[in-house]
N, C-alpha and C. Protein backbone atom coordinates (compact mmCIF):
# COMPACT_ATOMS: atom_id res chain seq x y z
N UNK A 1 0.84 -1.18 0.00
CA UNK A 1 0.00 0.00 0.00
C UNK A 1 0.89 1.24 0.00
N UNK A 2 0.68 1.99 -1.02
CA UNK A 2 1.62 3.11 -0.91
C UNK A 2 0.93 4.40 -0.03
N UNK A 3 1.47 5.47 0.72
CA UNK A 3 0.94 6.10 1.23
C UNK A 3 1.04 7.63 0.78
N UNK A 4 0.34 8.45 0.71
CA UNK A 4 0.87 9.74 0.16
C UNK A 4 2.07 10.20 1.13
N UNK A 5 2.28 11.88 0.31
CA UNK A 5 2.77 12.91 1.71
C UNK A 5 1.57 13.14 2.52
N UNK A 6 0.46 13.41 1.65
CA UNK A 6 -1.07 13.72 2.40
C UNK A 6 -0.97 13.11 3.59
N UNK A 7 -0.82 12.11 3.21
CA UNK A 7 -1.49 11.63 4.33
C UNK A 7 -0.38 11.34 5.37
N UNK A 8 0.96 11.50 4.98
CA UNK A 8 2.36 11.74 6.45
C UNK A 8 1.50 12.61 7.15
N UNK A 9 1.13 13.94 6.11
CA UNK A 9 1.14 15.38 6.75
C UNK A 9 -0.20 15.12 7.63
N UNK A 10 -1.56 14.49 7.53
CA UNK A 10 -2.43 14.13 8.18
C UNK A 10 -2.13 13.17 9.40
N UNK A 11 -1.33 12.26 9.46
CA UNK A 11 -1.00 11.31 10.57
C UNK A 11 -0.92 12.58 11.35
N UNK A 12 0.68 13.59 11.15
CA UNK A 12 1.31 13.83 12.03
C UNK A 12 0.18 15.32 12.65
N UNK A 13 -0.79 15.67 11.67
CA UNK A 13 -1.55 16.24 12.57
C UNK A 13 -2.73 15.20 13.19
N UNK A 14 -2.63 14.48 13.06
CA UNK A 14 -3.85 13.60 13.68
C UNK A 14 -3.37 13.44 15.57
N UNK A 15 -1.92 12.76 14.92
CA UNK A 15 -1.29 12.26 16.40
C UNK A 15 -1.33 13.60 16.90
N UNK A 16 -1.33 14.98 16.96
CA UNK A 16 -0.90 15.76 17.46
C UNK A 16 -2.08 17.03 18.18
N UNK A 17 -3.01 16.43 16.94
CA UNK A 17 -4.98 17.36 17.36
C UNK A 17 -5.91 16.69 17.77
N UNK A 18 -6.07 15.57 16.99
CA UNK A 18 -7.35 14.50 16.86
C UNK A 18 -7.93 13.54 17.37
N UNK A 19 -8.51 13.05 17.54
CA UNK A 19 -9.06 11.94 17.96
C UNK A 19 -8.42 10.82 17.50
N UNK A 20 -7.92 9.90 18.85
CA UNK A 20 -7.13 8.88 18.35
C UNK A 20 -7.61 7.34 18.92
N UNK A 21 -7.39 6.28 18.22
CA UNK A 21 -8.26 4.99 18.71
C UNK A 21 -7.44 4.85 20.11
N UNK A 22 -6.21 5.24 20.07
CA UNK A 22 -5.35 5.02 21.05
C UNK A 22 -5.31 5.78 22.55
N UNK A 23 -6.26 6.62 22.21
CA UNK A 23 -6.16 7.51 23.29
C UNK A 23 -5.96 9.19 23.25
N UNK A 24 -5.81 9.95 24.04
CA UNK A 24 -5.09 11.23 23.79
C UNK A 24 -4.14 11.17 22.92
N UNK A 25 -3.99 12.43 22.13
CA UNK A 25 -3.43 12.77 21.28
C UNK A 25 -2.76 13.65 21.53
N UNK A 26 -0.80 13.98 21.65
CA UNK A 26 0.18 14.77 22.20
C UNK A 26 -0.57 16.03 22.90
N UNK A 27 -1.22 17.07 22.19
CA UNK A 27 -1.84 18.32 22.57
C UNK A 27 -2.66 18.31 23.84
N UNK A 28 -3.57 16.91 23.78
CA UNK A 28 -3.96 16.64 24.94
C UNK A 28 -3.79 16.17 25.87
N UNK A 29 -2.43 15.08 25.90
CA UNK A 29 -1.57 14.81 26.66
C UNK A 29 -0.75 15.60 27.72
N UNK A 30 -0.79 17.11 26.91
CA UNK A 30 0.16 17.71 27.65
C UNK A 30 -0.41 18.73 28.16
N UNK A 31 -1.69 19.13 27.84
CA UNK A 31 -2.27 19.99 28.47
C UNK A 31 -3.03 20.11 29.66
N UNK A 32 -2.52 21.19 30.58
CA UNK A 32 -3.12 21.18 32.03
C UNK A 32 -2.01 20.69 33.05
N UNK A 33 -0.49 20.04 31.74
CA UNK A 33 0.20 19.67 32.95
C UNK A 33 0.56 20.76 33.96
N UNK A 34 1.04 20.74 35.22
CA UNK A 34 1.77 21.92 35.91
C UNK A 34 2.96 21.60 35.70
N UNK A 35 3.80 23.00 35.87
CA UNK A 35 5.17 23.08 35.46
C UNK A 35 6.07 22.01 36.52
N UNK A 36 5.26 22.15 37.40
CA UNK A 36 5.99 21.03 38.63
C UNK A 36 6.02 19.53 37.70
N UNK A 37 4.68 19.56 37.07
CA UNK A 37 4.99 18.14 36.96
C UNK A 37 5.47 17.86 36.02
N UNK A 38 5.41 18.83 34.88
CA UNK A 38 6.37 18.90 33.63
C UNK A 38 7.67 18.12 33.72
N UNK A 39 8.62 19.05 34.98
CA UNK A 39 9.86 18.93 35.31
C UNK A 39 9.94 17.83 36.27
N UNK A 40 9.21 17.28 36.56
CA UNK A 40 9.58 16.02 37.55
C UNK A 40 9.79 15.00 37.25
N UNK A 41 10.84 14.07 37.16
CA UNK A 41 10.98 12.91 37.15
C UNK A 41 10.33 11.65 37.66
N UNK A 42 9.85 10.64 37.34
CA UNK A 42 8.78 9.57 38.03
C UNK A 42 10.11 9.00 39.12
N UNK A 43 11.24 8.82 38.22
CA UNK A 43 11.82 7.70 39.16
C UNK A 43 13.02 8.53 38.09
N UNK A 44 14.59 8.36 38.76
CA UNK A 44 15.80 9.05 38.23
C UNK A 44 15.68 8.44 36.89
N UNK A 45 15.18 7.23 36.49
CA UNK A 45 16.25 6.28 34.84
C UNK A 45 14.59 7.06 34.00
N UNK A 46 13.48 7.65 34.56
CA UNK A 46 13.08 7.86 33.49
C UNK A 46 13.14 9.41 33.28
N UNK A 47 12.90 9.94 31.86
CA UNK A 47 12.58 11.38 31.47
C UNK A 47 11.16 12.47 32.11
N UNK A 48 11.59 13.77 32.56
CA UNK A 48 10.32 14.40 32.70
C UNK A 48 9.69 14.73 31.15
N UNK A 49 8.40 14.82 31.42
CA UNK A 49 7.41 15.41 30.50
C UNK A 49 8.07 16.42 29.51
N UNK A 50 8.89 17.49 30.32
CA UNK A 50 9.57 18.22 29.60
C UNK A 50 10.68 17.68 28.61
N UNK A 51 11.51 16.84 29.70
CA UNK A 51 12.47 16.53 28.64
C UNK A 51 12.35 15.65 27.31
N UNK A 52 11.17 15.28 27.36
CA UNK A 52 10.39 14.42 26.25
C UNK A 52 9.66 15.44 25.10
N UNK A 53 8.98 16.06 26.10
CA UNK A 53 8.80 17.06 24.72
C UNK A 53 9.82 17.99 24.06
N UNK A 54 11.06 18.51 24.46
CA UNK A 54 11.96 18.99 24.34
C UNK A 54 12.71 18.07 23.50
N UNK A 55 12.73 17.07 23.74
CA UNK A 55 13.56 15.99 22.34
C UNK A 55 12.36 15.35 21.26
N UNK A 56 10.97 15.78 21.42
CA UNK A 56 10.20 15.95 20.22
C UNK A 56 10.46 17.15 19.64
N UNK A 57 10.46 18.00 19.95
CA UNK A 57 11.06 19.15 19.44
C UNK A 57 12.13 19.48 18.65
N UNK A 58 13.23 18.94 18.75
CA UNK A 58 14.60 19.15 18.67
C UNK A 58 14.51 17.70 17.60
N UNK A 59 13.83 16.77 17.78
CA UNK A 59 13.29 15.47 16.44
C UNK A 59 12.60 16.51 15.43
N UNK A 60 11.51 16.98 15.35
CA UNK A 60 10.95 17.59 14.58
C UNK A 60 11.83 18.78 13.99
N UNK A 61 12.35 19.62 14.47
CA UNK A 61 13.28 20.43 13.79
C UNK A 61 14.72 19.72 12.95
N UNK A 62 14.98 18.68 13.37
CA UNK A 62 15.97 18.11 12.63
C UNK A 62 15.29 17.57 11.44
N UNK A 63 14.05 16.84 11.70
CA UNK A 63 12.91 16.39 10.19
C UNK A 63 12.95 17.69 9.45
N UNK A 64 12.79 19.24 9.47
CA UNK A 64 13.04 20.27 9.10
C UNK A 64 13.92 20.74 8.43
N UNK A 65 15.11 20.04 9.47
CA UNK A 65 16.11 20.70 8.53
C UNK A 65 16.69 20.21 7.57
N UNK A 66 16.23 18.83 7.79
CA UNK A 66 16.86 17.74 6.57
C UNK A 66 16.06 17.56 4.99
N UNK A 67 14.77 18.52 5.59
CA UNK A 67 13.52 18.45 4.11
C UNK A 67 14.13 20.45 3.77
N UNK A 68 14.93 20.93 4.46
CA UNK A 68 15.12 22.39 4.32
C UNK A 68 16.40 22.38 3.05
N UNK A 69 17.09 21.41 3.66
CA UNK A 69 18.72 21.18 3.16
C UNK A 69 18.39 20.65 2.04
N UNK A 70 17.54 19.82 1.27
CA UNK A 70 17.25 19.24 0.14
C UNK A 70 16.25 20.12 -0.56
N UNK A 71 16.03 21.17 -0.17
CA UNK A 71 14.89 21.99 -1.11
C UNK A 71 16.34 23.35 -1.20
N UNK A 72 17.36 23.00 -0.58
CA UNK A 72 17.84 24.74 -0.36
C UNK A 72 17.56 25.54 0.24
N UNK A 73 16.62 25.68 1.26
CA UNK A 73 16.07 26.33 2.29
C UNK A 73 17.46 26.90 3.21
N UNK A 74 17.32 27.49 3.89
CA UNK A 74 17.92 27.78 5.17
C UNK A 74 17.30 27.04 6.56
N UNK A 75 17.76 26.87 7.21
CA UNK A 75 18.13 25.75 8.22
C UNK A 75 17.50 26.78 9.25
N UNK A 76 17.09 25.87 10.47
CA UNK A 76 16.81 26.56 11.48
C UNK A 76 17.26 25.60 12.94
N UNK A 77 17.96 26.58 13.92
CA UNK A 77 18.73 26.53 14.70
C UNK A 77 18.45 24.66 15.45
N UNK A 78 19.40 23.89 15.63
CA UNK A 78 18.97 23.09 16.27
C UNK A 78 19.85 22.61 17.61
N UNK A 79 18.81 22.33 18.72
CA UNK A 79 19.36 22.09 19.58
C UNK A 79 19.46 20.77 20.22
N UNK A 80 20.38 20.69 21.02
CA UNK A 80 20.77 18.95 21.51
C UNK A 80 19.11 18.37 21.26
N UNK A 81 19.48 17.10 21.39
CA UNK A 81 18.31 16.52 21.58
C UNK A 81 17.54 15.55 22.81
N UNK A 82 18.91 15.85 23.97
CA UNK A 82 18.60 15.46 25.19
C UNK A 82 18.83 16.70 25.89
N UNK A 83 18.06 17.76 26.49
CA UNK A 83 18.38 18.48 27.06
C UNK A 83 18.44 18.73 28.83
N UNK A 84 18.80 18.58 29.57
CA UNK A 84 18.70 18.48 31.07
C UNK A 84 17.02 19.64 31.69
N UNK A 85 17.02 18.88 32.47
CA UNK A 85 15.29 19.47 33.48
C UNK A 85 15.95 20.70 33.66
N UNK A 86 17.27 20.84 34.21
CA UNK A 86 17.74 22.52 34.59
C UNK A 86 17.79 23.49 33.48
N UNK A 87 18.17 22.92 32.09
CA UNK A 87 18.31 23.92 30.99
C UNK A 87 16.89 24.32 30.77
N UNK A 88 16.46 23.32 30.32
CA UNK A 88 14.67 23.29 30.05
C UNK A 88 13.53 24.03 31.20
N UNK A 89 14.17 24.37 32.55
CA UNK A 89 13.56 25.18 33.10
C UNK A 89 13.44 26.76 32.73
N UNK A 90 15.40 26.76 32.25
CA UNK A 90 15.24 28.12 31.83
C UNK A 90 14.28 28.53 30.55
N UNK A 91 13.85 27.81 30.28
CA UNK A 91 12.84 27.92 29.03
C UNK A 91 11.58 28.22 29.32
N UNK A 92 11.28 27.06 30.88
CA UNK A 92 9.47 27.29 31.09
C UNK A 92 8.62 26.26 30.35
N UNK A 93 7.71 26.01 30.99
CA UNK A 93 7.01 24.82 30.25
C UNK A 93 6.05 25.34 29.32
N UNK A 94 5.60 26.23 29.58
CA UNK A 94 4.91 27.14 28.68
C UNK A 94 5.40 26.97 27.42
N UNK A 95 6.31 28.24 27.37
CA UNK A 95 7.47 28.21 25.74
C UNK A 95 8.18 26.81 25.43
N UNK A 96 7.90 25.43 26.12
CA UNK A 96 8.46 24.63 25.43
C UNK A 96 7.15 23.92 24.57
N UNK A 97 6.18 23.69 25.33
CA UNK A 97 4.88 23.25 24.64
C UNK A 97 4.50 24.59 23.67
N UNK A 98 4.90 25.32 23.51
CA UNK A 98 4.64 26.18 22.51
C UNK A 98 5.78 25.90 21.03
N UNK A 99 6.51 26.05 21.76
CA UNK A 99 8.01 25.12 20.99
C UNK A 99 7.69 24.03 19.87
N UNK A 100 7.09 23.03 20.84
CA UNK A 100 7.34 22.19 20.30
C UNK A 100 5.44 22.23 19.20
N UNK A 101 4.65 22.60 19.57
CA UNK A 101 3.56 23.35 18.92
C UNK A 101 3.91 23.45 17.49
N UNK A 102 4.98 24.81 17.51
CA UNK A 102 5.03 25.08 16.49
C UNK A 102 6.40 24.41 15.56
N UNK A 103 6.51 23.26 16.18
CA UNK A 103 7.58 22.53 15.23
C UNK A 103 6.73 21.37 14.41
N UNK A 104 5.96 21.71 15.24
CA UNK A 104 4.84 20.26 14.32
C UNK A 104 4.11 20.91 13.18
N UNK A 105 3.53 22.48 13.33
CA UNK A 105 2.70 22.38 12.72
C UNK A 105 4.01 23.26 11.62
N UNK A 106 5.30 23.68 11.57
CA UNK A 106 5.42 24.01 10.22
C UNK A 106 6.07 22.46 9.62
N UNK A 107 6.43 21.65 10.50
CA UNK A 107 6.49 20.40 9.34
C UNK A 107 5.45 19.97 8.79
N UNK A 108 3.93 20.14 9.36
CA UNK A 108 3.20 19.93 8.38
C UNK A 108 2.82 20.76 7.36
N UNK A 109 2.91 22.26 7.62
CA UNK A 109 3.52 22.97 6.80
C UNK A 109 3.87 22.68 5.32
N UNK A 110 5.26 22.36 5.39
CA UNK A 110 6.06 21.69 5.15
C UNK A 110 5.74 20.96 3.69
N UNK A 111 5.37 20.03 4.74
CA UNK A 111 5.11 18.67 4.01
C UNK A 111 3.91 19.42 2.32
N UNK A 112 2.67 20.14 3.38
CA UNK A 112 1.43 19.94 2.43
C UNK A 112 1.73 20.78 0.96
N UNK A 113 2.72 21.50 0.62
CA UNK A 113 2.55 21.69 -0.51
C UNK A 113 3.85 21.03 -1.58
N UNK A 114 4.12 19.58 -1.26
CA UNK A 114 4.25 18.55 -1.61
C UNK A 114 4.02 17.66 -1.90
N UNK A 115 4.68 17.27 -3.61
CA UNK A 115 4.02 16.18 -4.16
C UNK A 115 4.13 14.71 -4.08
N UNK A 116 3.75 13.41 -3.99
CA UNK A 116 4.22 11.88 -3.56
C UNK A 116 5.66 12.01 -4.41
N UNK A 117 6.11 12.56 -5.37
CA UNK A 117 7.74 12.16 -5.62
C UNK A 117 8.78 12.35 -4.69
N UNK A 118 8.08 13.51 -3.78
CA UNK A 118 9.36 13.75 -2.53
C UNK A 118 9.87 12.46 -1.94
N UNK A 119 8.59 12.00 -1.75
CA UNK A 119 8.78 10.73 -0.72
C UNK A 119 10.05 9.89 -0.92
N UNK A 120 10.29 9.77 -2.33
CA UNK A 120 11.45 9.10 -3.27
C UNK A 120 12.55 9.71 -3.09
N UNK A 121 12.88 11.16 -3.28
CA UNK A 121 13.95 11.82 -3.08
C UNK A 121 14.84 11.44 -1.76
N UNK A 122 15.89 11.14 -1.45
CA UNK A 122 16.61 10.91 -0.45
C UNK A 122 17.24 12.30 0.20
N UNK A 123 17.63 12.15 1.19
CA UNK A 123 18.37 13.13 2.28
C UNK A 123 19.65 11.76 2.97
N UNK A 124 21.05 12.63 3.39
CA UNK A 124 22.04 12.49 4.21
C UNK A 124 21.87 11.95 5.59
N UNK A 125 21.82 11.16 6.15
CA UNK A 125 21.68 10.74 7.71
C UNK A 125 22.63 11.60 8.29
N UNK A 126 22.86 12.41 9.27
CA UNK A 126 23.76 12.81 10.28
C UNK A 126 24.57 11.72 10.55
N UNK A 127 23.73 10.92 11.53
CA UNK A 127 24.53 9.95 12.22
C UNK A 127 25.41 8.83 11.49
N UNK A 128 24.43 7.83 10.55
CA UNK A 128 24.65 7.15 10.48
C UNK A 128 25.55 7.08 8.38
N UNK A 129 26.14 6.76 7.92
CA UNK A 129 26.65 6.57 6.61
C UNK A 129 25.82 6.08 5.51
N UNK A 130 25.22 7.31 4.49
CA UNK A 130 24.47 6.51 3.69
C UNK A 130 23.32 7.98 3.69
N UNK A 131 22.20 7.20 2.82
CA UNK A 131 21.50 8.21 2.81
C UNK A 131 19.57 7.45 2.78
N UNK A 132 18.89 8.23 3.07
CA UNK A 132 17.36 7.47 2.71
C UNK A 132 16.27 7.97 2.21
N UNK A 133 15.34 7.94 1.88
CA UNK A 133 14.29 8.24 1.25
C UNK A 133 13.55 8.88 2.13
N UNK A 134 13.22 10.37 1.95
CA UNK A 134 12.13 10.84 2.86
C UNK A 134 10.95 10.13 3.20
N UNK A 135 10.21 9.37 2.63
CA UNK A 135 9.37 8.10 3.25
C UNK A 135 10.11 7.96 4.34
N UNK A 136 11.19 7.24 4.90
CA UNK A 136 11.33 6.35 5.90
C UNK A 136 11.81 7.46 6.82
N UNK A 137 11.74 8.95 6.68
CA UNK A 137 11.91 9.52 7.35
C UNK A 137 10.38 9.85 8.11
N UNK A 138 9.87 10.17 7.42
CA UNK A 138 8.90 10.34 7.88
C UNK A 138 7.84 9.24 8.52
N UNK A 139 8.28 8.28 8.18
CA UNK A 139 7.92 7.08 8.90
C UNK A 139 8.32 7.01 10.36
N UNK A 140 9.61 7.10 10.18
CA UNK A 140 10.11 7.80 11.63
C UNK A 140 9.84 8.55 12.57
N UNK A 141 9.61 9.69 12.03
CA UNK A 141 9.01 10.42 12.70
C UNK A 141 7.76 10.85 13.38
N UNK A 142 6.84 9.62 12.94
CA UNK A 142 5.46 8.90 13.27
C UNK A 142 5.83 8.23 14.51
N UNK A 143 6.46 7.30 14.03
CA UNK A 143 6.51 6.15 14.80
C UNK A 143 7.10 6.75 16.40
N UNK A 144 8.01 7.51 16.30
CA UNK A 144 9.12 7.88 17.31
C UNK A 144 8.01 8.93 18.39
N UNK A 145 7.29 9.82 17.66
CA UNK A 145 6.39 10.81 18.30
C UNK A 145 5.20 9.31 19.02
N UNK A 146 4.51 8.47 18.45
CA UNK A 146 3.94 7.70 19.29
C UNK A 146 4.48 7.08 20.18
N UNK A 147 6.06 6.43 19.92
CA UNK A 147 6.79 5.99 21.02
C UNK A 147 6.22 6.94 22.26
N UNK A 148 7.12 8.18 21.84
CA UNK A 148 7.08 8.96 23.28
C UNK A 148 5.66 9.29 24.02
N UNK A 149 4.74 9.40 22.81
CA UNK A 149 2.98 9.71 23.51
C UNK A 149 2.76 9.17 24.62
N UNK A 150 3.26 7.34 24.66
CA UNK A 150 3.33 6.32 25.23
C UNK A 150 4.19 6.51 26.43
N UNK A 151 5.04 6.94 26.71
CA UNK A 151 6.15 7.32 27.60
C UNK A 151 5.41 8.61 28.49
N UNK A 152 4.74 9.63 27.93
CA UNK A 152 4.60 10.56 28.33
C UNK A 152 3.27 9.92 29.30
N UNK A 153 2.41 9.37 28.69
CA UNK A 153 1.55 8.73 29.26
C UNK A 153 1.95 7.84 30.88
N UNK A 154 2.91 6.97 30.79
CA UNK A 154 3.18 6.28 31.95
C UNK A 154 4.10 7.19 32.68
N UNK A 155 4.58 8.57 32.36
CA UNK A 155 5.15 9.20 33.46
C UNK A 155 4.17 10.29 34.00
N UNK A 156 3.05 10.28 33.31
CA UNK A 156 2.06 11.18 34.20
C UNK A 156 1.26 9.91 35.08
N UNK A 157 0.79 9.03 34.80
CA UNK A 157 0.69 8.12 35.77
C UNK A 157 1.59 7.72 37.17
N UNK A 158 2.88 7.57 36.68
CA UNK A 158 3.64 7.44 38.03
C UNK A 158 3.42 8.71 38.48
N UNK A 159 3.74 9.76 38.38
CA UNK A 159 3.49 10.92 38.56
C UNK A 159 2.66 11.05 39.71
N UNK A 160 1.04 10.87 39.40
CA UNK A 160 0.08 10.95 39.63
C UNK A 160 -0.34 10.16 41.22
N UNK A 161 0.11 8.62 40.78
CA UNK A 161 0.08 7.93 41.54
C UNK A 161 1.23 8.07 42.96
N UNK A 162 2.49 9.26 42.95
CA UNK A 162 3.41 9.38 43.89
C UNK A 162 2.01 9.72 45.34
């Protein structure tokens, strides 16, 4: 089954506005948290709320810059992608859920006035040697944002339950 961009660009607002079989959907996930609980850790080995959305963030701007760098665009600033509860305070939980807000919606942006050949076009891995097809990037970047939905979910539970 082949899939459009349409419909990348629809997942990633779906997971992020909509009604999902799975449950809350990121926006609603994160809303109403308090900044206390943003920044709190359940237990030391796992991530706060913040620092999860802060490395969705810093994921989504790298998806950005790698669809920026293949159109010729100019790049926009990117930061670590693990950032510490102390840096991320200086930010505020506010401006990071705003942050990360608006990293979603210009990749979908992005995406919508694009045609299914992109999908084919390849981009450079940072990390790894070689290069891949924006498809499997964006596959990625599905998959990785539900990972964390999931994560974000069981640390407002422990959370909750302290």
């Amino acid at each position: 089954m082949n899939i459009t961009i349409q419909a990348y660009a629809q997942q990633l607002e779906a997971i992020n506005y909509k009604s999902l079989w799975i449950g809350s959907n990121v926006m609603q996930k994160i809303d109403g948290i308090s900044d206390h609980t943003a920044f709190t850790r359940p237990i030391p080995e796992l991530h706060s709320v913040a620092e999860i959305i802060g490395h969705l963030t810093a994921l989504n701007i790298n998806v950005i810059n790698k669809i920026k760098a293949y159109l010729s665009i100019q790049q926009v600033y990117q930061s670590d992608y693990w950032r510490s509860n102390e840096e991320l305070k200086t930010i505020g939980w506010k401006q990071l859920k705003e942050d990360y807000e608006q990293s979603i919606l210009s990749l979908i942006i992005l995406l919508k006035d694009k045609d299914d050949s992109f999908l084919e076009k390849t981009y450079q891995e940072d990390r790894f040697i070689g290069s891949n097809p924006f498809e499997f990037l964006l596959e990625g970047v599905i998959h990785h944002i539900l990972y964390h939905l999931g994560q974000i979910g069981i640390v407002i539970k422990l959370l909750i339950r302290k």
